[in-house]
Structures are given as structure tokens and as C-alpha cells.
N, C-alpha and C. Protein backbone atom coordinates (compact mmCIF):
# COMPACT_ATOMS: atom_id res chain seq x y z
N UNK A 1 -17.86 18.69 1.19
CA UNK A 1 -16.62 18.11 1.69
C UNK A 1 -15.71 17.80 0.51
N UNK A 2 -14.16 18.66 0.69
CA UNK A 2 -13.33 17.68 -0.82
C UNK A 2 -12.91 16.74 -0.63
N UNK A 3 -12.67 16.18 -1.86
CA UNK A 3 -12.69 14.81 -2.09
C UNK A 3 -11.78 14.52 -1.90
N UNK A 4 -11.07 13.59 -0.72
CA UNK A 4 -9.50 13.55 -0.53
C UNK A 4 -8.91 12.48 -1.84
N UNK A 5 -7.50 12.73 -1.60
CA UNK A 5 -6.59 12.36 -2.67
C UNK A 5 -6.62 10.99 -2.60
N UNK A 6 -6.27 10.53 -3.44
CA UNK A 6 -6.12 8.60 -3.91
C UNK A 6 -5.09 8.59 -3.16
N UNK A 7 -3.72 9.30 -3.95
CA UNK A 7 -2.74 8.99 -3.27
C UNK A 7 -2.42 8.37 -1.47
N UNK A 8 -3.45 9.78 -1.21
CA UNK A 8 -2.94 9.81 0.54
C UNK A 8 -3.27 8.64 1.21
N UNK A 9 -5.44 8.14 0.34
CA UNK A 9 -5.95 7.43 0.94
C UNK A 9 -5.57 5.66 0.54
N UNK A 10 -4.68 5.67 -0.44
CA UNK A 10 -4.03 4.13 -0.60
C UNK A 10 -3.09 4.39 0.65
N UNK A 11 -2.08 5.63 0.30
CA UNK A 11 -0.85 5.09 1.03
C UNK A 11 -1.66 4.76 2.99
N UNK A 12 -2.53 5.39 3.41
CA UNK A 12 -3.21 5.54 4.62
C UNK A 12 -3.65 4.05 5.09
N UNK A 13 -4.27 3.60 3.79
CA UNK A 13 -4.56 2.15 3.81
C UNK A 13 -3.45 0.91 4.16
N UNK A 14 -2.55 1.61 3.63
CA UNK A 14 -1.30 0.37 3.67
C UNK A 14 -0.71 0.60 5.24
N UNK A 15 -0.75 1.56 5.52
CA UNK A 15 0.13 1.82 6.83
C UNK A 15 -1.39 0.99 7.95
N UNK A 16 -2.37 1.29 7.68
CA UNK A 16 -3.41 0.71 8.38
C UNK A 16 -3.41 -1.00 8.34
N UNK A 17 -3.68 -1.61 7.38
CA UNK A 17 -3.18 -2.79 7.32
C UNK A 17 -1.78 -3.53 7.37
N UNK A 18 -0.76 -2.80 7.57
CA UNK A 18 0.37 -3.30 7.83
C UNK A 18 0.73 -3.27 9.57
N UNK A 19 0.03 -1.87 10.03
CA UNK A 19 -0.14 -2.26 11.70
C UNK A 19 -1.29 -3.26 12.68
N UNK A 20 -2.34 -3.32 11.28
CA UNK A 20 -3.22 -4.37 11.91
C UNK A 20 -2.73 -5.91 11.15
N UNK A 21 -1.84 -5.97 10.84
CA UNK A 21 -0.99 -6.96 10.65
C UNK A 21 -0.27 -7.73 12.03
N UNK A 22 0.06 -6.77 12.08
CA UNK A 22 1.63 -6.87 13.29
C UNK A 22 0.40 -6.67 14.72
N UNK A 23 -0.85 -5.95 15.05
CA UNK A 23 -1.22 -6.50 16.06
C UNK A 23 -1.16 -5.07 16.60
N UNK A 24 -0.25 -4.25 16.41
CA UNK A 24 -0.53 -2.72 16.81
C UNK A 24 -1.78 -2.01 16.96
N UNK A 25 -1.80 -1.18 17.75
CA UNK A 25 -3.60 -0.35 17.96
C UNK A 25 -2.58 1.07 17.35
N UNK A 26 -3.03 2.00 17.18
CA UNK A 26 -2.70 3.56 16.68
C UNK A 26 -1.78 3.63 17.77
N UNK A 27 -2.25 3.33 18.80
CA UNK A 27 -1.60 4.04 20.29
C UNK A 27 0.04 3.72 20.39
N UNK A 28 -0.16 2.19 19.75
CA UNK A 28 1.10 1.27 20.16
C UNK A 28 2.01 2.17 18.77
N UNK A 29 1.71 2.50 17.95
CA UNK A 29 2.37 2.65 16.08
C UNK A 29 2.87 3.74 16.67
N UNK A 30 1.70 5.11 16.94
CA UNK A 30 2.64 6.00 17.19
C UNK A 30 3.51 6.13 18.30
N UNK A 31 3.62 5.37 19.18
CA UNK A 31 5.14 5.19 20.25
C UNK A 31 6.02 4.54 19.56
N UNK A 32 5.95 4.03 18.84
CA UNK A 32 6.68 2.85 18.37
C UNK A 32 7.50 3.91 17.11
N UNK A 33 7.23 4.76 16.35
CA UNK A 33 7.31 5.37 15.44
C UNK A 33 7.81 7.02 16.01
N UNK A 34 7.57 7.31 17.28
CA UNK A 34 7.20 8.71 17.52
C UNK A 34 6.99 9.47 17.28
N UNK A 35 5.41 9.24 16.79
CA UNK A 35 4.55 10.27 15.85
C UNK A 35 3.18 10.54 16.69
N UNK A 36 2.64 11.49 16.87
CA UNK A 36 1.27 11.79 17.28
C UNK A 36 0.23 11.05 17.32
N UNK A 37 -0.39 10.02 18.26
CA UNK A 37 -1.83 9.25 17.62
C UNK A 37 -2.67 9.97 16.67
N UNK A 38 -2.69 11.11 17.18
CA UNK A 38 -3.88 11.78 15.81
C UNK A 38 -3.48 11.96 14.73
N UNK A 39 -1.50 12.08 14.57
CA UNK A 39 -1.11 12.28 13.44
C UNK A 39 -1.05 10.75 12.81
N UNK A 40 -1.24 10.13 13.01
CA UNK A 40 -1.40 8.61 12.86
C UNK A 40 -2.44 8.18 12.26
N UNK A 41 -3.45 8.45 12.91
CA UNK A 41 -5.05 8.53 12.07
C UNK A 41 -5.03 9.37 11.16
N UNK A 42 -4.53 10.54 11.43
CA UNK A 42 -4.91 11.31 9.96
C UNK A 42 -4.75 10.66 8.50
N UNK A 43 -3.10 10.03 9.30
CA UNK A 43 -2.42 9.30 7.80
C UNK A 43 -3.31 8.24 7.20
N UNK A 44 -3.73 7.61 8.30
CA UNK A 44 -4.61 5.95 7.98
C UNK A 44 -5.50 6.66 6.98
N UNK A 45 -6.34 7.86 7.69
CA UNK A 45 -7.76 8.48 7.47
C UNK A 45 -7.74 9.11 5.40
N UNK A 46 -5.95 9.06 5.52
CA UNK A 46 -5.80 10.17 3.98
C UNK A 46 -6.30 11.23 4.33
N UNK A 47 -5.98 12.29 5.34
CA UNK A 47 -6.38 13.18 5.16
C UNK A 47 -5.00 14.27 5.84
N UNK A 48 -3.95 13.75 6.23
CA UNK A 48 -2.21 14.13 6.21
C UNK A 48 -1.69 13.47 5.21
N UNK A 49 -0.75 14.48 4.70
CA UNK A 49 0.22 14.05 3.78
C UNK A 49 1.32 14.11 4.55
N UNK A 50 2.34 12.75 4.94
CA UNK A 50 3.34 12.57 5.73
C UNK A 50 4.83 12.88 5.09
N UNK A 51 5.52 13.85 5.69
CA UNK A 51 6.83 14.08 5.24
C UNK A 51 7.50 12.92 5.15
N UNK A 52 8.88 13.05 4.53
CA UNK A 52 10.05 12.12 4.26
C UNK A 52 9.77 11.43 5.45
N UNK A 53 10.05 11.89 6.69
CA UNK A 53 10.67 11.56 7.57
C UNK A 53 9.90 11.02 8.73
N UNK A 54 8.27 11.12 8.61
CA UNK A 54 7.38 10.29 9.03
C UNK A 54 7.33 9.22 8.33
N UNK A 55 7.30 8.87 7.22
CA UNK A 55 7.28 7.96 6.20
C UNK A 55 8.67 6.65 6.66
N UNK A 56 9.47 7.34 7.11
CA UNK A 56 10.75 6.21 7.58
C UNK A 56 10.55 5.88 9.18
N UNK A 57 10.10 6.92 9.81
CA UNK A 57 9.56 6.45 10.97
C UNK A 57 8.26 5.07 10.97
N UNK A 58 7.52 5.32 10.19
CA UNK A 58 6.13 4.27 10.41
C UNK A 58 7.16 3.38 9.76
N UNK A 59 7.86 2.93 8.68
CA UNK A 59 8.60 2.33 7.86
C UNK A 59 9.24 1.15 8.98
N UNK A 60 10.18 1.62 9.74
CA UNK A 60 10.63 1.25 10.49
C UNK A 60 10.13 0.43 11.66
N UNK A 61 9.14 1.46 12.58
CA UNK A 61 7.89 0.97 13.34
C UNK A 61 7.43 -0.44 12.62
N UNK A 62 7.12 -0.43 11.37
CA UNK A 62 6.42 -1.47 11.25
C UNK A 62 7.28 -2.24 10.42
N UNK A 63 8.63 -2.39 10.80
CA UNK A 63 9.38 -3.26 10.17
C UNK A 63 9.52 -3.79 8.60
N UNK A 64 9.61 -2.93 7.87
CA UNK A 64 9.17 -2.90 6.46
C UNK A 64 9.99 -1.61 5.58
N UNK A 65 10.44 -2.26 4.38
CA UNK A 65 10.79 -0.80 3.77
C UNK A 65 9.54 0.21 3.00
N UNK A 66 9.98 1.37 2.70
CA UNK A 66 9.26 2.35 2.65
C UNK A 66 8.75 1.80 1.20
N UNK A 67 9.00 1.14 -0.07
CA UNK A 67 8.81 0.43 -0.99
C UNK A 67 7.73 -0.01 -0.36
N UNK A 68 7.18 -0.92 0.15
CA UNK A 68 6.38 -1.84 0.62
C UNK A 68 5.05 -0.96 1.43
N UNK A 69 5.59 -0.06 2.31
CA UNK A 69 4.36 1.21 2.86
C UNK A 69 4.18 1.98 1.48
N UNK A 70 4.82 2.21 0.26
CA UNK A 70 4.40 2.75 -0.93
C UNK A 70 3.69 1.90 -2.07
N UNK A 71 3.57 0.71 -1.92
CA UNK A 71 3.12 -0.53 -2.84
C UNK A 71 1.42 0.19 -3.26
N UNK A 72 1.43 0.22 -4.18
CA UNK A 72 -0.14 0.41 -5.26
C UNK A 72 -0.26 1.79 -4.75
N UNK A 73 0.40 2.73 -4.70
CA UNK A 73 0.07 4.26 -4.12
C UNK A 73 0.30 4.66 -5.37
N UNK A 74 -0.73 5.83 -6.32
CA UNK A 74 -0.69 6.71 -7.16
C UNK A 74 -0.90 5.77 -8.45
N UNK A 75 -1.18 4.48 -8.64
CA UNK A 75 -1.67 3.90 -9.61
C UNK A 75 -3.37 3.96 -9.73
């Protein structure tokens, strides 16, 4: 199995704890965002790399700037 990326799997982490913050299940994020549940997990999982424009969608969804869904990613 390869070894997924740091990158994906911090940024996956933050979007995961910032919706189990707010009380969201996957189900609720991706309506809220209008993104795929599975494409949703993938992201949590690090195993999608999310375009620009998913990235402002969850951003938004979870009330937060994209700074903040990027915090400790690639360090």
C-alpha cells in the first residue's frame, strides 16, 4: 500500500476536526458544502487531493477561512 502524503493527511485532519467541532456528520458537511459524502471522506481519509474550489466550499461550510482549514499543512 503507498504511503499517502502528509500534506493531504494533515489538511484531511483539519477539515475532520473542524466538522466534528461544529457537530456535523460527513452527511451534513457534504450538503452543506456540495460535495460528495465519499468525496468528503476521501479528503478526511488523505487520500483526495481537493481542488481550489472544494477547498472554499468546505471553507465556507464550516465557517472558517481557508488559512485556518490550511493551519500546520506541509510543515
Amino acid at each position: 500500500m503507498p504511503k499517502r502524503d502528509r500534506t493531504l493527511t494533515d489538511f484531511g485532519r483539519n477539515v475532520a476536526r473542524l466538522r466534528a467541532d461544529r457537530g456535523y456528520s460527513q452527511d451534513k458537511l457534504a450538503e452543506l458544502s456540495d460535495i460528495d459524502r465519499t468525496y468528503v471522506s476521501g479528503i478526511e481519509r488523505g487520500v483526495r487531493n481537493p481542488g481550489i474550489k472544494a477547498v472554499l466550499k468546505l471553507a465556507c461550510a464550516l465557517r472558517v477561512g481557508v488559512e485556518e482549514l490550511c493551519e500546520g499543512v506541509g510543515k
